[in-house]
N, C-alpha and C. Protein backbone atom coordinates (compact mmCIF):
# COMPACT_ATOMS: atom_id res chain seq x y z
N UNK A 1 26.34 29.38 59.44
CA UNK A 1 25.73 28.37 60.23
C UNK A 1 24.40 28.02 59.59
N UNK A 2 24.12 26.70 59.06
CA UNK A 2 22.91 26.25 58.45
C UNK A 2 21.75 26.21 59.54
N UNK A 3 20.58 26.22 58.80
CA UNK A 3 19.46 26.63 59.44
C UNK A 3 18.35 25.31 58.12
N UNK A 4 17.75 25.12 58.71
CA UNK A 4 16.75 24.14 57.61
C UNK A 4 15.50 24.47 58.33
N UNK A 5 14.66 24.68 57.12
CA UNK A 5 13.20 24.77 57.31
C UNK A 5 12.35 23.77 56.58
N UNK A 6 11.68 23.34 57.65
CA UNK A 6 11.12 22.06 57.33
C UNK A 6 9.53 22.31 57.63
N UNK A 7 8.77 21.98 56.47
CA UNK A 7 7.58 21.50 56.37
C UNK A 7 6.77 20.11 55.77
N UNK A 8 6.89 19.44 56.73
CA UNK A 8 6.45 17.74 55.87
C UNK A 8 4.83 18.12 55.51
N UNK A 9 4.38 17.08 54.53
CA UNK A 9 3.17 17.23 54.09
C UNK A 9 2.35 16.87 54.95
N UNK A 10 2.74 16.05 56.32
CA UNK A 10 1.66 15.42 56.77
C UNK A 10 1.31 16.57 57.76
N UNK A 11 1.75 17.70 57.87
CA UNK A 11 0.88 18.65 58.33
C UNK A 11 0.33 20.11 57.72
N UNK A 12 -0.42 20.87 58.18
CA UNK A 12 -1.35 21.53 57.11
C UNK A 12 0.22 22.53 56.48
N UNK A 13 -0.43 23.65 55.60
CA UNK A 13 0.65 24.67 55.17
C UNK A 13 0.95 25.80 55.99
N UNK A 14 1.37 25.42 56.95
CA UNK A 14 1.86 27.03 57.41
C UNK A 14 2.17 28.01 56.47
N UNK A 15 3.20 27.70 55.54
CA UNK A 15 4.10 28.88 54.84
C UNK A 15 3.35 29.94 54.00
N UNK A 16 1.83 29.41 53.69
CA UNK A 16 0.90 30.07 52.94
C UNK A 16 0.58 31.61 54.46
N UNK A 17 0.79 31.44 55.35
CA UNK A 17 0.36 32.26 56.43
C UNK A 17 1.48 33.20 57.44
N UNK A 18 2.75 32.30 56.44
CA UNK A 18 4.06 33.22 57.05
C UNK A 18 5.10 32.95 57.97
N UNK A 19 5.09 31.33 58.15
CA UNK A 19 5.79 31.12 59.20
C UNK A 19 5.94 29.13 58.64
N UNK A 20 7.26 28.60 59.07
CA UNK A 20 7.33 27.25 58.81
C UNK A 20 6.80 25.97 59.92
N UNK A 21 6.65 24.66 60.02
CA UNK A 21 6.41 24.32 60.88
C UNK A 21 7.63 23.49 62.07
N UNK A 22 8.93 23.87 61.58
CA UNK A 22 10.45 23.12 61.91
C UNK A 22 11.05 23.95 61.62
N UNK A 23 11.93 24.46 62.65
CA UNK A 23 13.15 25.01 62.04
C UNK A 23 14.44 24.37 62.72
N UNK A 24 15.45 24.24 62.31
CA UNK A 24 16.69 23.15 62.98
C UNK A 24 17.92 24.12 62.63
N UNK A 25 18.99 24.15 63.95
CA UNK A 25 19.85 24.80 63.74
C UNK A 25 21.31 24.07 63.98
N UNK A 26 22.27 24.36 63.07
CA UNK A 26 23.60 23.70 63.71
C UNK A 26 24.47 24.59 64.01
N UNK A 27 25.02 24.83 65.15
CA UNK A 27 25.79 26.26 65.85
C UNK A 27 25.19 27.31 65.63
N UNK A 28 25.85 28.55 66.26
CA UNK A 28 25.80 29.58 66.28
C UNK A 28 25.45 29.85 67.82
N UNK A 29 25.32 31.47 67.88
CA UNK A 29 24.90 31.48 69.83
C UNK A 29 22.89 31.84 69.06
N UNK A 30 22.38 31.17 70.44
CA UNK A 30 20.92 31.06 71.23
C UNK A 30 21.12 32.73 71.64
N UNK A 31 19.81 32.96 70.75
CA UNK A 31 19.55 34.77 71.44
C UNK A 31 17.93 34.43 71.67
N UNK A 32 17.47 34.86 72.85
CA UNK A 32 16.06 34.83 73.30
C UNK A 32 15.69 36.50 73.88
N UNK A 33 14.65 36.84 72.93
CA UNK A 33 14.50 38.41 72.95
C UNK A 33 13.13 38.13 73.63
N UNK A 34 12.97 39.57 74.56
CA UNK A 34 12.03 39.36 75.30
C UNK A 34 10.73 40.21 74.45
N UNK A 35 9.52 39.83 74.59
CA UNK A 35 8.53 40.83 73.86
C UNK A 35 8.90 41.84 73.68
N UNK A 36 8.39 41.79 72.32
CA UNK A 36 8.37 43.30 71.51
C UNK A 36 7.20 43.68 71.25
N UNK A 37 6.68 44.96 71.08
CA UNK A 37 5.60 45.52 71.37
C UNK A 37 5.68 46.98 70.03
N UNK A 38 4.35 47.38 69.95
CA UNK A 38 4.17 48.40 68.72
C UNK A 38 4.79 49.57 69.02
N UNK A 39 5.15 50.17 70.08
CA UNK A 39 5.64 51.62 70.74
C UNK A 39 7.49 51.69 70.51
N UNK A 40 7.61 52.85 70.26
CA UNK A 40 8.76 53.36 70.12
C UNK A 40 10.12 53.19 71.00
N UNK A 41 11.08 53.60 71.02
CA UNK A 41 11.58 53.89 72.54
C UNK A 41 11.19 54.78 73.26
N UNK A 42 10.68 55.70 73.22
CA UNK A 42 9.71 56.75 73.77
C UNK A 42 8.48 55.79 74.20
N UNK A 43 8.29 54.66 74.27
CA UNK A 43 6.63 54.12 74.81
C UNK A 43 5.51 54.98 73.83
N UNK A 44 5.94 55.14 72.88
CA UNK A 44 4.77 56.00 71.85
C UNK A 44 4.41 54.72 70.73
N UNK A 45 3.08 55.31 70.34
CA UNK A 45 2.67 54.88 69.08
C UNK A 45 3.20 55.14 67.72
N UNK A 46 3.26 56.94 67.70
CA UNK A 46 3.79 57.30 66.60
C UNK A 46 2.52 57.70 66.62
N UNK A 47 2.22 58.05 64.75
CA UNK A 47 1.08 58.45 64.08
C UNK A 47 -0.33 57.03 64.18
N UNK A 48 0.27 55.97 64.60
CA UNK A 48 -1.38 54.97 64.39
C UNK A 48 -1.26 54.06 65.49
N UNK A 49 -2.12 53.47 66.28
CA UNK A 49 -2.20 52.60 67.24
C UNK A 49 -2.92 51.22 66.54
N UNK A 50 -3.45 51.41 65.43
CA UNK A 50 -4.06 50.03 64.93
C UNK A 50 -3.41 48.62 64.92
N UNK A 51 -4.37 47.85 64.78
CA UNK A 51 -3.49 46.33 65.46
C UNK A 51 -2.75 46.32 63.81
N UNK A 52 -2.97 46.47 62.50
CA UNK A 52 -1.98 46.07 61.34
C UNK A 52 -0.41 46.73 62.03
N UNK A 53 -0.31 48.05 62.56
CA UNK A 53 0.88 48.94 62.67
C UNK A 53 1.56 48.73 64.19
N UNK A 54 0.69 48.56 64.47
CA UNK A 54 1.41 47.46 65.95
C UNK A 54 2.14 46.54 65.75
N UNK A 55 1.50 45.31 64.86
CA UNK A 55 2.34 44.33 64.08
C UNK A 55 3.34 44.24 63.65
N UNK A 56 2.97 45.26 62.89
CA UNK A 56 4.80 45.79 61.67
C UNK A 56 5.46 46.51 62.45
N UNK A 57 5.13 47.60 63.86
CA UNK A 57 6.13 47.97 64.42
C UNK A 57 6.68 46.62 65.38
N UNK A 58 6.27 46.07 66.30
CA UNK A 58 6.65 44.88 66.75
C UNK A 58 8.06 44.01 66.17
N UNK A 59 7.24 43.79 64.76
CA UNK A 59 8.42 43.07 64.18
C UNK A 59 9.62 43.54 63.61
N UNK A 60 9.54 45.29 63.54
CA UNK A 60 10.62 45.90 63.38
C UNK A 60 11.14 46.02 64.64
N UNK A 61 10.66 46.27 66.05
CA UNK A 61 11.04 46.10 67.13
C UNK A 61 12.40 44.75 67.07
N UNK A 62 11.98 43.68 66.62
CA UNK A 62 12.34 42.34 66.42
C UNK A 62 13.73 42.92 66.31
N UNK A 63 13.31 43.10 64.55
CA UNK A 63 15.03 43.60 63.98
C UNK A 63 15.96 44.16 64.50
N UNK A 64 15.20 45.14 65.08
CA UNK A 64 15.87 46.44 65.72
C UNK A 64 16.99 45.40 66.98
N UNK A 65 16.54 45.15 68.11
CA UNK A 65 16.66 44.18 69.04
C UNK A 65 17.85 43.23 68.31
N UNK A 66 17.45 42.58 67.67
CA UNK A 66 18.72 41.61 66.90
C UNK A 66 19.87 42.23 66.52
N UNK A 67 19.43 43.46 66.19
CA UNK A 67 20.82 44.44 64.91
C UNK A 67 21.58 44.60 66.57
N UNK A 68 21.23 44.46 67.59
CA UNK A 68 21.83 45.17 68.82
C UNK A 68 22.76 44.26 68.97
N UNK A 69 22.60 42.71 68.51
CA UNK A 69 23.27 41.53 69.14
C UNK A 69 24.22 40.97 67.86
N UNK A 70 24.06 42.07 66.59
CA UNK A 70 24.63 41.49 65.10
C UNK A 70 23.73 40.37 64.86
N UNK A 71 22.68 40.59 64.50
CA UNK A 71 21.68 39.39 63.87
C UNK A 71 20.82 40.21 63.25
N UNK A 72 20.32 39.37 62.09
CA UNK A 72 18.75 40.44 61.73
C UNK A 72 17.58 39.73 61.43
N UNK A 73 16.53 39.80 61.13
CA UNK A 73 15.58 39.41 60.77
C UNK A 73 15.96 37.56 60.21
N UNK A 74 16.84 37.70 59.33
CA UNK A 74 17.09 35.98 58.63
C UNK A 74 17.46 35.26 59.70
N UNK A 75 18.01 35.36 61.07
CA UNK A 75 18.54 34.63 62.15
C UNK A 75 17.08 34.21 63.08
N UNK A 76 16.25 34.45 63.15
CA UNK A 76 15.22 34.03 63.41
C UNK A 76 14.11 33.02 63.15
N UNK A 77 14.67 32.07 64.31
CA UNK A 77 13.80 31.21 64.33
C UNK A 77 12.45 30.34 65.00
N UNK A 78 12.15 31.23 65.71
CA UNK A 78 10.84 30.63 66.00
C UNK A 78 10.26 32.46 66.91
N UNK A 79 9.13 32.39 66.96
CA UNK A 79 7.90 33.39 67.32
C UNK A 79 7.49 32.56 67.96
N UNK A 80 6.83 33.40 69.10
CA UNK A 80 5.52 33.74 70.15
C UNK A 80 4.78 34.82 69.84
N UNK A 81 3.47 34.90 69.05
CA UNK A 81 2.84 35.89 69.16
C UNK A 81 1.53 35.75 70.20
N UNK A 82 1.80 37.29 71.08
CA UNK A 82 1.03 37.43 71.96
C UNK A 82 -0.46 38.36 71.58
N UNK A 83 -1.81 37.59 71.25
CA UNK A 83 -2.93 38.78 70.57
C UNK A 83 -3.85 39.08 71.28
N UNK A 84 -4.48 39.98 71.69
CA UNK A 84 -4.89 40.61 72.99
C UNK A 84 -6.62 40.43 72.22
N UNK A 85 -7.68 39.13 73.14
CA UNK A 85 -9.30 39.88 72.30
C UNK A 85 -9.37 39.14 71.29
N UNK A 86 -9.95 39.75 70.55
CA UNK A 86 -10.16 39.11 68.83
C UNK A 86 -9.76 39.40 68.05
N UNK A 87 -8.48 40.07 68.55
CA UNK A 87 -7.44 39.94 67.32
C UNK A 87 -6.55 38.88 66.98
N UNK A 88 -6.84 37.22 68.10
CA UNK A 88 -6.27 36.47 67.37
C UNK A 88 -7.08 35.52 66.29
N UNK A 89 -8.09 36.19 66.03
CA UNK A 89 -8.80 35.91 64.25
C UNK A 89 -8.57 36.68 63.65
N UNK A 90 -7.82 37.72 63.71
CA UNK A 90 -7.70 38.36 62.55
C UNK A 90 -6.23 38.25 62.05
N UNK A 91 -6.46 36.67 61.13
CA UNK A 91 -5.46 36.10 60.46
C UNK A 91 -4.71 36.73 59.42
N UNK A 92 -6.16 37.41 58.68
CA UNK A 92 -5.19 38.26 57.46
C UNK A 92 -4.00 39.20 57.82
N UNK A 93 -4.42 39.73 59.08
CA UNK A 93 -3.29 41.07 59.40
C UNK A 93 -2.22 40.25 60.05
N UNK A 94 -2.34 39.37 60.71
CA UNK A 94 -1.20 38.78 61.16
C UNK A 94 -0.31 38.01 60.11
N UNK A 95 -0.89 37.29 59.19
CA UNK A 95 -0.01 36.68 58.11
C UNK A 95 0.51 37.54 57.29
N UNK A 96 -0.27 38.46 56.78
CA UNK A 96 0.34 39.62 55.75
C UNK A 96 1.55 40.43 56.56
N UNK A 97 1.37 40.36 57.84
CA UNK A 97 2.76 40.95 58.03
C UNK A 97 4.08 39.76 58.22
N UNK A 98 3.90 38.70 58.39
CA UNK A 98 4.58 38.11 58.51
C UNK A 98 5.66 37.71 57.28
N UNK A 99 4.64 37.59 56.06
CA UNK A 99 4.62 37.47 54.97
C UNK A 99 5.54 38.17 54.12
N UNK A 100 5.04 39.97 55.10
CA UNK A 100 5.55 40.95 54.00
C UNK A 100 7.28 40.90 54.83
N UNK A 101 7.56 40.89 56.27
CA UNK A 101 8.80 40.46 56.83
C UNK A 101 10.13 39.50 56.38
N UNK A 102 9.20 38.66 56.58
CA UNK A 102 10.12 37.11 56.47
C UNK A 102 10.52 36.84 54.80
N UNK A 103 11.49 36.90 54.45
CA UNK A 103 11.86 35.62 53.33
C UNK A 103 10.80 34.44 53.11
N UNK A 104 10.40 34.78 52.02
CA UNK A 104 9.49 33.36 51.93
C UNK A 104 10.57 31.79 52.11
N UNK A 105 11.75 31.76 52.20
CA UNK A 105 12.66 30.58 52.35
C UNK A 105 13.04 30.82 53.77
N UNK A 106 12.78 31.48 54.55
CA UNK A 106 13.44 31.83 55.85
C UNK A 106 12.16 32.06 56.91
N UNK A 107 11.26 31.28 56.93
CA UNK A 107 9.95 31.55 57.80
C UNK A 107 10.45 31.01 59.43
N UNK A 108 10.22 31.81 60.59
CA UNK A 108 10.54 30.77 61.84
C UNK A 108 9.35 30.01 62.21
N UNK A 109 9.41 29.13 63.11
CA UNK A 109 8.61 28.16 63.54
C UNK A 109 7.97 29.60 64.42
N UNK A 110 6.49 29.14 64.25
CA UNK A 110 5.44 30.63 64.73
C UNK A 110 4.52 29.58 65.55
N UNK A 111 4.39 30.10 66.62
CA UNK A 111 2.56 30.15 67.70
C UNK A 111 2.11 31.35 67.66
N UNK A 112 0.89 31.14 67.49
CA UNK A 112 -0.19 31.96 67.78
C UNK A 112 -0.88 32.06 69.46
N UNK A 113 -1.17 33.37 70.01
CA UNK A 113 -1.58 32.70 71.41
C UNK A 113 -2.88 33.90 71.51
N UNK A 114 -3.81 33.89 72.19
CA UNK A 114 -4.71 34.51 72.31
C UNK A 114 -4.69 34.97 73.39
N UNK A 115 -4.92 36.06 73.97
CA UNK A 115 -4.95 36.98 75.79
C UNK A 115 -5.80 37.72 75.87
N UNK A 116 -5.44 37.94 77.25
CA UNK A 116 -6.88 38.83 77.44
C UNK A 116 -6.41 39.99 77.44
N UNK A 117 -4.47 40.47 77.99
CA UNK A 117 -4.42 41.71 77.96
C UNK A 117 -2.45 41.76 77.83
N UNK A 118 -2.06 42.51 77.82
CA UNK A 118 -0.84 42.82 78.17
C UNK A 118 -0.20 44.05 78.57
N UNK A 119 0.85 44.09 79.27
CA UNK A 119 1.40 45.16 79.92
C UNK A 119 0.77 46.61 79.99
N UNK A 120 0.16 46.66 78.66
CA UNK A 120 -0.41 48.52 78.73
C UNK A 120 -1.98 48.17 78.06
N UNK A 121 -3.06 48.79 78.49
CA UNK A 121 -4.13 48.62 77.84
C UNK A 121 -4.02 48.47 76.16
N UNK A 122 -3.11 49.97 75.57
CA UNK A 122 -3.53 50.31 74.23
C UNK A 122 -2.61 49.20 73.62
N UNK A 123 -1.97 47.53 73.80
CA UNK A 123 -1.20 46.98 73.61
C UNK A 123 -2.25 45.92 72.64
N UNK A 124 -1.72 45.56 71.74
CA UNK A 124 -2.34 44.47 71.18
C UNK A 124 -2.22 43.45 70.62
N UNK A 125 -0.52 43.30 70.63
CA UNK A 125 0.74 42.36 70.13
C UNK A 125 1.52 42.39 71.10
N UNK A 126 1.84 41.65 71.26
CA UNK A 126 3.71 41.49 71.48
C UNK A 126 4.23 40.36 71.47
N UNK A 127 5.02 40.33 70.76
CA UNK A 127 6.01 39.04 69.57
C UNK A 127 7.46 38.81 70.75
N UNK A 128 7.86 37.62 71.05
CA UNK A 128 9.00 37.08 71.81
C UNK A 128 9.74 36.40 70.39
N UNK A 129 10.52 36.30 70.59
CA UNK A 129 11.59 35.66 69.28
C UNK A 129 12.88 34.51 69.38
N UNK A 130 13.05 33.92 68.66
CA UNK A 130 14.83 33.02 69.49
C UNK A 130 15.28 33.28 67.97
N UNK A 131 16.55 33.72 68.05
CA UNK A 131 17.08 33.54 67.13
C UNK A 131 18.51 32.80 67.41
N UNK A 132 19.04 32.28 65.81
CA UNK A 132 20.33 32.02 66.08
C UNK A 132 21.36 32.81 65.16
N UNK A 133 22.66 33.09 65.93
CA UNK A 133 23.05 34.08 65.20
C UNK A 133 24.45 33.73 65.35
N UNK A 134 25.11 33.50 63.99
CA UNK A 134 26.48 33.43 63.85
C UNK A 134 27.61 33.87 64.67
């Protein structure tokens, strides 16, 4: 099932930051995953609570979540990221993970959103996703 990612010039570069500004799908089934968050299935951190490892667990959260429905990471097309404070300036950590994730040919259509808090204090992400999946 084709998927096209579209970035016209007349708007800035997303893809330099990890994410496209269009994505268009023809068939497949609509999967809408609910936030994903840095903690384990155990509600643990693991070894680090920092907002970079929150990130990258999150978006392995993502995968994880998809592999449940037969989809993975490439079936994804558009993000909600949820950033708790002033961590939604801290662009570098959010693009570099996006970056280091995604296919540079396979970016989903991404928002950025800024909050004041979510579900658990020590929370500092949490990523919603749609994918489409064969």
């Amino acid at each position: 099932m084709p998927k096209t990612y579209v970035n016209p010039p007349t708007l800035f570069n997303s893809r330099q930051y990890g994410f496209s500004q269009i994505v268009t799908s023809l068939g497949g089934t609509t999967v809408y995953l609910s936030g994903q968050v840095g903690w384990d299935a155990e509600e643990s951190f693991g070894e680090s609570r920092d907002f970079a490892a929150q990130m990258r667990r999150a978006l392995e959260n993502v995968e994880a979540a998809l592999a449940a429905v037969g989809g993975t990471r490439d079936d994804v097309v558009a993000l909600r990221i949820y950033l708790v404070g002033e961590h939604i300036y801290d662009t570098r950590t959010v693009r570099e993970a996006l970056l280091a994730f995604f296919d540079p040919e396979r970016q989903p259509a991404t928002t950025w959103l800024g909050v004041t808090a979510l579900a658990s204090r020590d929370l500092l992400v949490e990523i919603e996703a749609t994918a489409v999946v064969e």
